[in-house]
C-alpha atoms as a PDB file:
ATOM      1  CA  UNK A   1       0.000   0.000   0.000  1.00  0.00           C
ATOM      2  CA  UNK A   2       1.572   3.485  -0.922  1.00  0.00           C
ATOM      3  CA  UNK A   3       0.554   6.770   0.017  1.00  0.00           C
ATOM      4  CA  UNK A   4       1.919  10.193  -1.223  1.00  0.00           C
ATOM      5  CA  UNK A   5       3.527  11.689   1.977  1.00  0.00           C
ATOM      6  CA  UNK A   6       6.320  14.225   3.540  1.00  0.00           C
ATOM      7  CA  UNK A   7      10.186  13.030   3.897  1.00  0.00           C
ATOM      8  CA  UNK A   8      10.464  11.973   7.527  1.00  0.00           C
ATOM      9  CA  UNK A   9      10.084   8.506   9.371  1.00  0.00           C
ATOM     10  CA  UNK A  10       7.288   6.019   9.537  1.00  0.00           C
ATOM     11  CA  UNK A  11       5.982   5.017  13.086  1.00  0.00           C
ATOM     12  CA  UNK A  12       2.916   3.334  14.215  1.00  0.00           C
ATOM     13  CA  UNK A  13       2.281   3.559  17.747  1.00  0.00           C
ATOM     14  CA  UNK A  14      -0.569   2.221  19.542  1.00  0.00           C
ATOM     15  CA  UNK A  15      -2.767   3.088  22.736  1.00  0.00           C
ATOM     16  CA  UNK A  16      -4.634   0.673  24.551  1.00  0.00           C
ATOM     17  CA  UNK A  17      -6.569   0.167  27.649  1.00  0.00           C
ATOM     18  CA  UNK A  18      -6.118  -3.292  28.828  1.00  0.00           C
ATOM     19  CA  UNK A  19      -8.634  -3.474  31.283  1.00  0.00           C
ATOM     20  CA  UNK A  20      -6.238  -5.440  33.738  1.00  0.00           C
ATOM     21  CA  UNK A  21      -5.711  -7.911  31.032  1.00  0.00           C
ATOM     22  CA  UNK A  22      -9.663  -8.894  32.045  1.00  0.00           C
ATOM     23  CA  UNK A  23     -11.651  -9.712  28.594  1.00  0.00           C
ATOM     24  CA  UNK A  24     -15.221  -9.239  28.180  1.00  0.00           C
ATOM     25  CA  UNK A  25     -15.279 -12.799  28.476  1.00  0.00           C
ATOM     26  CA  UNK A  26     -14.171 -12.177  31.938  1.00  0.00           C
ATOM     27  CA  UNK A  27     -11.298 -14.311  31.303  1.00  0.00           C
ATOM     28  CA  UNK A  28      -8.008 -12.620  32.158  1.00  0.00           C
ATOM     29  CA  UNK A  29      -5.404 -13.312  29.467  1.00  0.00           C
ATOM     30  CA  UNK A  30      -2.316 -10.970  29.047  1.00  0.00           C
ATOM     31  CA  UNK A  31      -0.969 -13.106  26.645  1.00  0.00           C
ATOM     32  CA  UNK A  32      -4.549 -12.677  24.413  1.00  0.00           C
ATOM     33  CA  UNK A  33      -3.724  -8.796  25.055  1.00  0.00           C
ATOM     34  CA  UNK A  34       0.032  -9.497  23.822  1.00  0.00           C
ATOM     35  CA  UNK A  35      -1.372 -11.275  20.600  1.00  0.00           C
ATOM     36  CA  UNK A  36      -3.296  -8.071  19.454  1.00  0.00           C
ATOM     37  CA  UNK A  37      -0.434  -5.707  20.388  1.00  0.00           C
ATOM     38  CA  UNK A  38       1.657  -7.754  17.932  1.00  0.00           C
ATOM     39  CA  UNK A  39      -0.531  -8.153  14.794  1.00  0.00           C
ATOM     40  CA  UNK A  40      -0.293  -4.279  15.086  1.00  0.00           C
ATOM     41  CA  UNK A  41       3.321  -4.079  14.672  1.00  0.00           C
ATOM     42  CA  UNK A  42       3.944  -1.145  16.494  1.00  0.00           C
ATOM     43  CA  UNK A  43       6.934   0.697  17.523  1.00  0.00           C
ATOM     44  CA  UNK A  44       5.396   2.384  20.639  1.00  0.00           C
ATOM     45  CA  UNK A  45       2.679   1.132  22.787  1.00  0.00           C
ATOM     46  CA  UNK A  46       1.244   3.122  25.426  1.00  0.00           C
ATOM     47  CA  UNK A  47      -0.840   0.981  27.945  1.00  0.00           C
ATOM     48  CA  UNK A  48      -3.510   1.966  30.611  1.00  0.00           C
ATOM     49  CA  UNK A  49      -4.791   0.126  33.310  1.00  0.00           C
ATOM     50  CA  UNK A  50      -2.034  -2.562  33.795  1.00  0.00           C
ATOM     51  CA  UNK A  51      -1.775  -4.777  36.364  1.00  0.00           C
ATOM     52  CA  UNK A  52       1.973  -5.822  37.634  1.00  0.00           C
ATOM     53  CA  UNK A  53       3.766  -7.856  39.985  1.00  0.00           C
ATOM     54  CA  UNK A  54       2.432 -11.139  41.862  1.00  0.00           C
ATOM     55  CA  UNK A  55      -0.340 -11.911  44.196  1.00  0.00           C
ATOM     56  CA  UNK A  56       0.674 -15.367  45.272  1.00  0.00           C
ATOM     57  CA  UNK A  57       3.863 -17.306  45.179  1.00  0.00           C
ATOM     58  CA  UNK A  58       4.267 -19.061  42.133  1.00  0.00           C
ATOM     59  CA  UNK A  59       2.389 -16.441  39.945  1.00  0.00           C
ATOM     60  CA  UNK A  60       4.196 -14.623  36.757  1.00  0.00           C
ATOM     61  CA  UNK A  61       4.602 -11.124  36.277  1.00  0.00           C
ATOM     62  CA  UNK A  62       1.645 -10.841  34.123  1.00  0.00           C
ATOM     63  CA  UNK A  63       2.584  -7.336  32.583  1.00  0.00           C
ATOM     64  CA  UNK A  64       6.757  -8.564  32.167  1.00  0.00           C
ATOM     65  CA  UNK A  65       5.107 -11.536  30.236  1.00  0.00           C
ATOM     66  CA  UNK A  66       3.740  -9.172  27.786  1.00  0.00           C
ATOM     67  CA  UNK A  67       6.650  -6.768  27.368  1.00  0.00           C
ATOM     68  CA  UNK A  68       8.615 -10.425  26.766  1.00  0.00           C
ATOM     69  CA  UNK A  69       6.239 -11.494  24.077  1.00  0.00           C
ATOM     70  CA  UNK A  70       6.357  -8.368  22.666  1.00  0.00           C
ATOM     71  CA  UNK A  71      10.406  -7.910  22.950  1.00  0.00           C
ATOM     72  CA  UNK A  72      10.280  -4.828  24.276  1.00  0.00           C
ATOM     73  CA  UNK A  73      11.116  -2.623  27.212  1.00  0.00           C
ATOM     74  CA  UNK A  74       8.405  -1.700  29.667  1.00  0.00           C
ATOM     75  CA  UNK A  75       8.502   1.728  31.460  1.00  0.00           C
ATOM     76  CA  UNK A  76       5.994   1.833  34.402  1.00  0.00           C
ATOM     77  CA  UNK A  77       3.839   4.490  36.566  1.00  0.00           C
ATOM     78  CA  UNK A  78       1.963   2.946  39.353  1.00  0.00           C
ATOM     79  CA  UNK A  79      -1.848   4.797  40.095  1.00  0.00           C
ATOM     80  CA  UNK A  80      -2.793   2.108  42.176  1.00  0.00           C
ATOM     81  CA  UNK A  81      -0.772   0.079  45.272  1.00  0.00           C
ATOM     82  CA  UNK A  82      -2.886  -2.889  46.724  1.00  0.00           C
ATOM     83  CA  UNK A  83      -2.159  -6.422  48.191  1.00  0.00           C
ATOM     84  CA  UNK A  84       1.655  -6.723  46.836  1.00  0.00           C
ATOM     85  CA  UNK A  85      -0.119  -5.526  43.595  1.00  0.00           C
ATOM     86  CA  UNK A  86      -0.015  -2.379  41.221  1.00  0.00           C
ATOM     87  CA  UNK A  87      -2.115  -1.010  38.468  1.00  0.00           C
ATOM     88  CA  UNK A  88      -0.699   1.872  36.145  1.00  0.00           C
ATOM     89  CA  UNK A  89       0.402   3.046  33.021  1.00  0.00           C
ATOM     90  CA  UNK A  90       3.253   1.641  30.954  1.00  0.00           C
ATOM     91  CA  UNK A  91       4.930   2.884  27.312  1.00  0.00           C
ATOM     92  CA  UNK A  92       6.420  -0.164  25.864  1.00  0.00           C
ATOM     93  CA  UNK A  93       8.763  -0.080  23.128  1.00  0.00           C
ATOM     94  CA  UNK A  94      11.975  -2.192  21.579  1.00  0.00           C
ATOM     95  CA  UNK A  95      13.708   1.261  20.844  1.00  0.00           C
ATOM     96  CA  UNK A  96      16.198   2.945  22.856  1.00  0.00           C
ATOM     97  CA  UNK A  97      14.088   4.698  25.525  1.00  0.00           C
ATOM     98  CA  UNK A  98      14.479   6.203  28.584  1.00  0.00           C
ATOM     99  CA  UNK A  99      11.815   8.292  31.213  1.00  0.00           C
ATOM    100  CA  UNK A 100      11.934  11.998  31.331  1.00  0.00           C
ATOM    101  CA  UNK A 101       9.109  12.241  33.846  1.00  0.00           C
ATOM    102  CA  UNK A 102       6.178  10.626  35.323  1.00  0.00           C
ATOM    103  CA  UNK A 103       4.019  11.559  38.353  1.00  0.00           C
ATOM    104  CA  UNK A 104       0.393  12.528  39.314  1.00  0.00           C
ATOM    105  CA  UNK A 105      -1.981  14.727  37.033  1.00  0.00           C
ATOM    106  CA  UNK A 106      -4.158  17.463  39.767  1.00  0.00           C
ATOM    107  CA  UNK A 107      -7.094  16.498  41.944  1.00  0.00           C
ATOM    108  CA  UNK A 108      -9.419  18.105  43.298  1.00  0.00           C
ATOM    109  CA  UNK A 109     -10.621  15.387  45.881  1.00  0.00           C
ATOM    110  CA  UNK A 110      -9.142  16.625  49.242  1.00  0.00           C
ATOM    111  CA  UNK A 111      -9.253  12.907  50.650  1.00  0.00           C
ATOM    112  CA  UNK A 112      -6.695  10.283  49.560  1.00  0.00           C
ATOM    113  CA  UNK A 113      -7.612   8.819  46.246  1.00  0.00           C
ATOM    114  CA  UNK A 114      -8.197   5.028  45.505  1.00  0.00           C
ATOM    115  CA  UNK A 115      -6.302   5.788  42.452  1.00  0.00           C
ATOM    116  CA  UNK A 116      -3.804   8.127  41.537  1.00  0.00           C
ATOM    117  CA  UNK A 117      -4.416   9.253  37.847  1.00  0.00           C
ATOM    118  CA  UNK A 118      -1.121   9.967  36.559  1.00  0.00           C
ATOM    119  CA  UNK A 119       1.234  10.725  33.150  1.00  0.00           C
ATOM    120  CA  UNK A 120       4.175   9.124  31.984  1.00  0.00           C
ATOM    121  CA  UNK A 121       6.936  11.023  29.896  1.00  0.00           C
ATOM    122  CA  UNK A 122       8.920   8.291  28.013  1.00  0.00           C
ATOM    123  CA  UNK A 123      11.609   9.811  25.242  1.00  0.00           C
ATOM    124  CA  UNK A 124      11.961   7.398  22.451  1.00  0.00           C
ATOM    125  CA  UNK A 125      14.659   7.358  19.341  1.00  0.00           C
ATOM    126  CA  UNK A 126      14.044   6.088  15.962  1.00  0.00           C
ATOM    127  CA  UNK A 127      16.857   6.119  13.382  1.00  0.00           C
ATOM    128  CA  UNK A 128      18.437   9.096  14.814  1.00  0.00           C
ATOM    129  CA  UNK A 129      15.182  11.160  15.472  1.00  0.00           C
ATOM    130  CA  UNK A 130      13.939  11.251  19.409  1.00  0.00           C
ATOM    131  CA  UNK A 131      10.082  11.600  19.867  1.00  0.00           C
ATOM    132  CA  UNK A 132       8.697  12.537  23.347  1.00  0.00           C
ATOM    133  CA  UNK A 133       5.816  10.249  24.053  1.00  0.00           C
ATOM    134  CA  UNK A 134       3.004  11.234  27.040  1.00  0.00           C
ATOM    135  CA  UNK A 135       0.548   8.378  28.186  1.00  0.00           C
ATOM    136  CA  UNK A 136      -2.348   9.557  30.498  1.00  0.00           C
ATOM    137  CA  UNK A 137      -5.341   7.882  31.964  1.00  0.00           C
ATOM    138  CA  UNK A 138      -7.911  10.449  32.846  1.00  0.00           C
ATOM    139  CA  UNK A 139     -10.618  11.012  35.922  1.00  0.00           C
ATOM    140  CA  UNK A 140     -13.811   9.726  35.243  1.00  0.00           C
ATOM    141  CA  UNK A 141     -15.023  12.931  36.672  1.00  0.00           C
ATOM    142  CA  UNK A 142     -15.601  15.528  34.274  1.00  0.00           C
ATOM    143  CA  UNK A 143     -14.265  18.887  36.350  1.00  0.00           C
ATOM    144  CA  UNK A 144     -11.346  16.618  37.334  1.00  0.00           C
ATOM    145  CA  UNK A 145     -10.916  15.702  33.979  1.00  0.00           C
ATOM    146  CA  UNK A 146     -10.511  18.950  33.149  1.00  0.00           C
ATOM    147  CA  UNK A 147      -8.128  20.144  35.270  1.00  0.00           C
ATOM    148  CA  UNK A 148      -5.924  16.991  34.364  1.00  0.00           C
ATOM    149  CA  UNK A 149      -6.084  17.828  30.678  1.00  0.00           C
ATOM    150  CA  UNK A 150      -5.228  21.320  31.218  1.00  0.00           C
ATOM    151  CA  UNK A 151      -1.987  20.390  33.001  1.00  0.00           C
ATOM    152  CA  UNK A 152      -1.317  18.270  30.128  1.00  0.00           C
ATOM    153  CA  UNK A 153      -1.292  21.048  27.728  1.00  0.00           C
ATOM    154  CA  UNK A 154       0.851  23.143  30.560  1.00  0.00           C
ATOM    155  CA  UNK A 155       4.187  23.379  31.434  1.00  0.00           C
ATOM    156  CA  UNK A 156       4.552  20.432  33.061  1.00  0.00           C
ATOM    157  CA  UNK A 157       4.364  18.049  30.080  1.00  0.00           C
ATOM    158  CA  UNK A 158       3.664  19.063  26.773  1.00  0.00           C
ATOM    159  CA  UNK A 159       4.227  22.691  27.180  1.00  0.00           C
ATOM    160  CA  UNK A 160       7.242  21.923  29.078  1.00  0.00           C
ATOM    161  CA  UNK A 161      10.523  23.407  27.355  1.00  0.00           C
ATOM    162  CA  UNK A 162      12.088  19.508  27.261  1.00  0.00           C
ATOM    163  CA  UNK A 163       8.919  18.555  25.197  1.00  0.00           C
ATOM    164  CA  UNK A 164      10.667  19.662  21.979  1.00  0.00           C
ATOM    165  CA  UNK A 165       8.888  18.600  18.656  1.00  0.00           C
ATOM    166  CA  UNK A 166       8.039  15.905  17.554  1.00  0.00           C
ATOM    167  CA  UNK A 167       5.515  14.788  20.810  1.00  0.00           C
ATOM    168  CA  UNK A 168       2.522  12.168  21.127  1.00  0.00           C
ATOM    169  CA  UNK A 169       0.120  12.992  23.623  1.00  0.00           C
ATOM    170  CA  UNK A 170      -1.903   9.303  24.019  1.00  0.00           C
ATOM    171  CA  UNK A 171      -4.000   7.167  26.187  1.00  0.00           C
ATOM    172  CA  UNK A 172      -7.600   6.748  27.687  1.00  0.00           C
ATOM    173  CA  UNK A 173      -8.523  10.170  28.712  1.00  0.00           C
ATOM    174  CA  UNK A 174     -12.364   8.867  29.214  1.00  0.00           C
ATOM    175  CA  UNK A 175     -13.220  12.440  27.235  1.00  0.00           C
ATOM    176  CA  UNK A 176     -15.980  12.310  24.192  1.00  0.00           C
ATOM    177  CA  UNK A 177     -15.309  14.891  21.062  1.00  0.00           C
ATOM    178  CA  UNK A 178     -17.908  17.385  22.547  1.00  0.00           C
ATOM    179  CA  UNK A 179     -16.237  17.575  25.998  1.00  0.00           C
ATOM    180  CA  UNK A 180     -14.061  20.604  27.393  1.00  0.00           C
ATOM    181  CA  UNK A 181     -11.677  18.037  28.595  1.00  0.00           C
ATOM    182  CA  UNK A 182     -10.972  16.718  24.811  1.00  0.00           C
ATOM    183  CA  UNK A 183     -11.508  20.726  23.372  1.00  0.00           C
ATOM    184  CA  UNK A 184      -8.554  21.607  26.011  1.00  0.00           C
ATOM    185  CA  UNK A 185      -6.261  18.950  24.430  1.00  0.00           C
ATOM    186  CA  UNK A 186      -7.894  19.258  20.768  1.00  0.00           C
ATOM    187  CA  UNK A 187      -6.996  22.858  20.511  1.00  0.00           C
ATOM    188  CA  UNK A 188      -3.571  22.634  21.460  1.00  0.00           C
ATOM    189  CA  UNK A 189      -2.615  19.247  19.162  1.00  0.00           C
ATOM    190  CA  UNK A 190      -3.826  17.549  16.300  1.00  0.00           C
ATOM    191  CA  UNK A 191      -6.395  14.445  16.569  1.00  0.00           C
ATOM    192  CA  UNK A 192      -5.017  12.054  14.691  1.00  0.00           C
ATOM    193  CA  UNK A 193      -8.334  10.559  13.991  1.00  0.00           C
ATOM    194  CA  UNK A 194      -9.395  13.452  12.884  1.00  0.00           C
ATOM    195  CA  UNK A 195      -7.030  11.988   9.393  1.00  0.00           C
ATOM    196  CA  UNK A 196      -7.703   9.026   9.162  1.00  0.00           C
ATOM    197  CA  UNK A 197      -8.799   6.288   6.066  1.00  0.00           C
ATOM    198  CA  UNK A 198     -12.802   6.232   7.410  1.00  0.00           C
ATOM    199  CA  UNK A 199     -14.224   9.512   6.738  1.00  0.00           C
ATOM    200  CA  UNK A 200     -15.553   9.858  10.562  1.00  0.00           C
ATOM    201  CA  UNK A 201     -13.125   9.587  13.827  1.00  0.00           C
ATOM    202  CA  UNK A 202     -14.598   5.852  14.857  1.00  0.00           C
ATOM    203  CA  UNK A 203     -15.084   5.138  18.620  1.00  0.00           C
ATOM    204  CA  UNK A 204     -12.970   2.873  20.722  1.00  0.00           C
ATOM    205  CA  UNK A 205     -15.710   1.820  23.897  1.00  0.00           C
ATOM    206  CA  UNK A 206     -17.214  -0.464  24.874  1.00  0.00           C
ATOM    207  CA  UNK A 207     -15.902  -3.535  22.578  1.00  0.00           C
ATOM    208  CA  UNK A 208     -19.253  -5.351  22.887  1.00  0.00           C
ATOM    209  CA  UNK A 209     -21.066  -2.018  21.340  1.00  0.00           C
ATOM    210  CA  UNK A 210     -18.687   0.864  20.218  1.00  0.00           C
ATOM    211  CA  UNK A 211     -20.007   4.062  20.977  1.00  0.00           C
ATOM    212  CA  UNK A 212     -17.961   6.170  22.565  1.00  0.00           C
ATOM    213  CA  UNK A 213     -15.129   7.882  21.736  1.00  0.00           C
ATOM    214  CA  UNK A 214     -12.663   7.956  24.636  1.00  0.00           C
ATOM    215  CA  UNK A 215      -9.048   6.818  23.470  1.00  0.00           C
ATOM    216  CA  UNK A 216      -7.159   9.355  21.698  1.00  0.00           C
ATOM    217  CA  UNK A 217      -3.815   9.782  19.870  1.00  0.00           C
ATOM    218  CA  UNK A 218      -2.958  13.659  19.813  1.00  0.00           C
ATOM    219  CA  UNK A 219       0.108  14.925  17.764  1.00  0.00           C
ATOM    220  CA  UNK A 220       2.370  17.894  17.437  1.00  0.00           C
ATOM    221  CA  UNK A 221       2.554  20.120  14.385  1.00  0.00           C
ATOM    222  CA  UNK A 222       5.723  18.259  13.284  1.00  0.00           C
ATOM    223  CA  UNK A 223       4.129  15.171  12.378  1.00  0.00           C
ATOM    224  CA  UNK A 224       1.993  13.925   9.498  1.00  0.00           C
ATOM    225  CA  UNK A 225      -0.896  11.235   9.921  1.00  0.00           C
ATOM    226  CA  UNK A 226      -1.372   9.058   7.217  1.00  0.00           C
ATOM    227  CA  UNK A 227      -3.933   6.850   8.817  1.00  0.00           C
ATOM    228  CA  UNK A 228      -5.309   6.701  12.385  1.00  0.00           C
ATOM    229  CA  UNK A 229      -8.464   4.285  13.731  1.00  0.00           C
ATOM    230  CA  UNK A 230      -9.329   1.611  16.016  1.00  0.00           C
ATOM    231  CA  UNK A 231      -8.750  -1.974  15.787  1.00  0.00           C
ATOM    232  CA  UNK A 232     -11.691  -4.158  15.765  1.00  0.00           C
ATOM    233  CA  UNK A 233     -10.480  -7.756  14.949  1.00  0.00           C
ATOM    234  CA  UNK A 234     -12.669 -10.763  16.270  1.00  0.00           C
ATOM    235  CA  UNK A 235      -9.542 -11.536  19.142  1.00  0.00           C
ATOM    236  CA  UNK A 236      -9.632  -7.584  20.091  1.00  0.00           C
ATOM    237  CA  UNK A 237     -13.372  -7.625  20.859  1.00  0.00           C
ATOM    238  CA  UNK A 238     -12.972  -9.644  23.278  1.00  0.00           C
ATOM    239  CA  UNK A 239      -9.306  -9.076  24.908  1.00  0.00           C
ATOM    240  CA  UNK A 240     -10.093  -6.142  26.339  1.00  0.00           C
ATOM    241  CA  UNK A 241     -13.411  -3.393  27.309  1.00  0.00           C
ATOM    242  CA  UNK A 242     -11.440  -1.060  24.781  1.00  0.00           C
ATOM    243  CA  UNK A 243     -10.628  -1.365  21.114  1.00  0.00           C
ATOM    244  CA  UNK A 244      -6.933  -0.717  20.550  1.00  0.00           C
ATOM    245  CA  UNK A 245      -6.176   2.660  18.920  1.00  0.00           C
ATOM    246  CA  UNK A 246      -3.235   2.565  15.823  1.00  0.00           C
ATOM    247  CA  UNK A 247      -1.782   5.517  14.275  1.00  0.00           C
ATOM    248  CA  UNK A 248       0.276   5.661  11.684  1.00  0.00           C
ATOM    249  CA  UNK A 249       2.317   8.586  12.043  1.00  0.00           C
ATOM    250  CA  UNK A 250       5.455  10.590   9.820  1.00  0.00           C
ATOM    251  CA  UNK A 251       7.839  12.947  11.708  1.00  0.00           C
ATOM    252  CA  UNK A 252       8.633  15.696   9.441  1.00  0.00           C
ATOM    253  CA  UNK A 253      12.352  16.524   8.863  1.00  0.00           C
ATOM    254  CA  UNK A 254      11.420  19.783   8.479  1.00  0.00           C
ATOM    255  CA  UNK A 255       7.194  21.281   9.342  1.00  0.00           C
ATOM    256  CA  UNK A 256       7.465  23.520   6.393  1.00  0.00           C
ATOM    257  CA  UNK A 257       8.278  20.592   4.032  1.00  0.00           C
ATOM    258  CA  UNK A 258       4.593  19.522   4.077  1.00  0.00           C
ATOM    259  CA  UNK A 259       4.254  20.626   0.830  1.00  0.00           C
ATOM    260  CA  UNK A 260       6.757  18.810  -0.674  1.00  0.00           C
ATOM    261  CA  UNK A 261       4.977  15.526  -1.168  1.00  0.00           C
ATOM    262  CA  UNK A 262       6.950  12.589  -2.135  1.00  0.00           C
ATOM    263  CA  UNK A 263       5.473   9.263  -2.676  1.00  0.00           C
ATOM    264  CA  UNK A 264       7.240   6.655   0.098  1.00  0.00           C
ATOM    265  CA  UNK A 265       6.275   3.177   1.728  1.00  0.00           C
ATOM    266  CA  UNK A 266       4.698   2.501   5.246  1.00  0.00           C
ATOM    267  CA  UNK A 267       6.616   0.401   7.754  1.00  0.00           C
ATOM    268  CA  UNK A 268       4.921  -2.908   7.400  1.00  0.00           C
ATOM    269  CA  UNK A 269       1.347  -3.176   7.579  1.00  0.00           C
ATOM    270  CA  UNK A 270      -0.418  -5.094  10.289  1.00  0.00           C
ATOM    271  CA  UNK A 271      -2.912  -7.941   8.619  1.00  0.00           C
ATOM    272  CA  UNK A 272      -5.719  -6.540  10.002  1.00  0.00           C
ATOM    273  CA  UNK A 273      -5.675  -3.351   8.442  1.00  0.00           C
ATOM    274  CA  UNK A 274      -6.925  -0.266  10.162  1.00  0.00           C
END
């Protein structure tokens, strides 16, 4: 497949609630969740709602099992300590990689949280080129939610002077098109399904009936989408609550280049195509 594009590198990279590796078949599998990772073939996978380390003696490291499948290195944020356990965020990736920041987004609870929603900062180079990746997951409170996505936009992550161009601002951020919370984000960076191959941004919840949008992939000005969308095979409807979100994404060498289109080649494309 060919599309007519601007010089700079192919990347597909990948956000995905996991649900705690629970299915809606209320089996948990992480190795089910590992499976659709990999027919995506991404370079960058930013996860939400894992669950690491072991409850009993005996018991793998169900989120390590899934970075080994995958060959690639896991960076971790806990929001949520309990029973020997923890629940977080991870950015996963087989590129060289290293964490530039993670920590809690603002609440506006003034008792301790059950969980702490937090963003992870992970600063990943491809051939030469490093792009600063942010993973999220969101309040499910909508004046929270907006708070959280306004810090997000701030100084403290994307805004921040280290969070040069090219930057990926990804994850669940449990925020519909029409709410402030996505507008805050939305009129800072790009949607990237806002370009994709369908004609209308498709929505990634609940995998048993898709109607909402909540999982986005936001980009800085410095990078093209060629294609950006949801993937709904038969083994990802029932891995997770979420659909998996793929874009496929083109730093520009240079922003103003955009017009200069040259025709160039994908990285390989998944079999189940977007």
């Amino acid at each position: 497949m060919k599309h007519t594009e601007s010089p700079g590198h192919a990347l597909r990279i990948l956000t995905y609630n996991v649900h705690r590796w629970l299915g809606t078949d209320r089996q948990i599998s992480p190795t089910r969740i590992a499976e659709v990772i990999a027919s995506c073939r991404p370079d960058i996978v930013a996860l939400q709602e894992v669950r690491v380390g072991r409850v009993r003696t005996g018991e793998v490291d169900q989120a390590a099992t899934v970075a080994s499948a995958l060959g690639m290195d896991m960076h971790f944020q806990p929001t949520i300590r309990i029973l020997g356990e923890q629940y977080g965020i991870a950015v996963l990736t087989r590129h060289s990689s290293r964490v530039v920041k993670s920590g809690r987004l603002p609440t506006q609870s003034t008792r301790p949280s059950f969980e702490k929603r937090s963003a992870l900062w992970v600063a990943v180079e491809i051939d030469g080129q490093t792009i600063q990746v942010v993973n999220a997951h969101l309040s499910l409170r909508s004046g929270e939610r907006r708070t959280q996505a306004a810090a997000l936009v701030g100084r403290d992550w994307i805004g921040h002077p280290d969070c040069a161009e090219p930057a990926v601002l990804l994850g669940d951020f449990n925020a519909p098109p029409l709410s402030r919370s996505y507008r805050l984000i939305a009129d800072t960076l790009q949607d990237a399904q806002l370009s994709n191959s369908f004609g209308e941004p498709q929505p990634t919840f609940h995998t048993r009936a898709p109607v909402l949008r909540l999982d986005h992939v936001f980009v800085t000005k410095s990078i093209e989408v060629l294609d950006a969308g949801p993937v709904r095979t038969p083994l990802a409807r029932v891995a997770s609550d979420h659909f998996p979100l793929l874009a496929k994404l083109r730093v520009r060498k240079h922003p103003q280049a955009s017009g200069r289109a040259r025709e160039g080649e994908l990285l390989g494309e998944p079999t189940n195509s977007l």
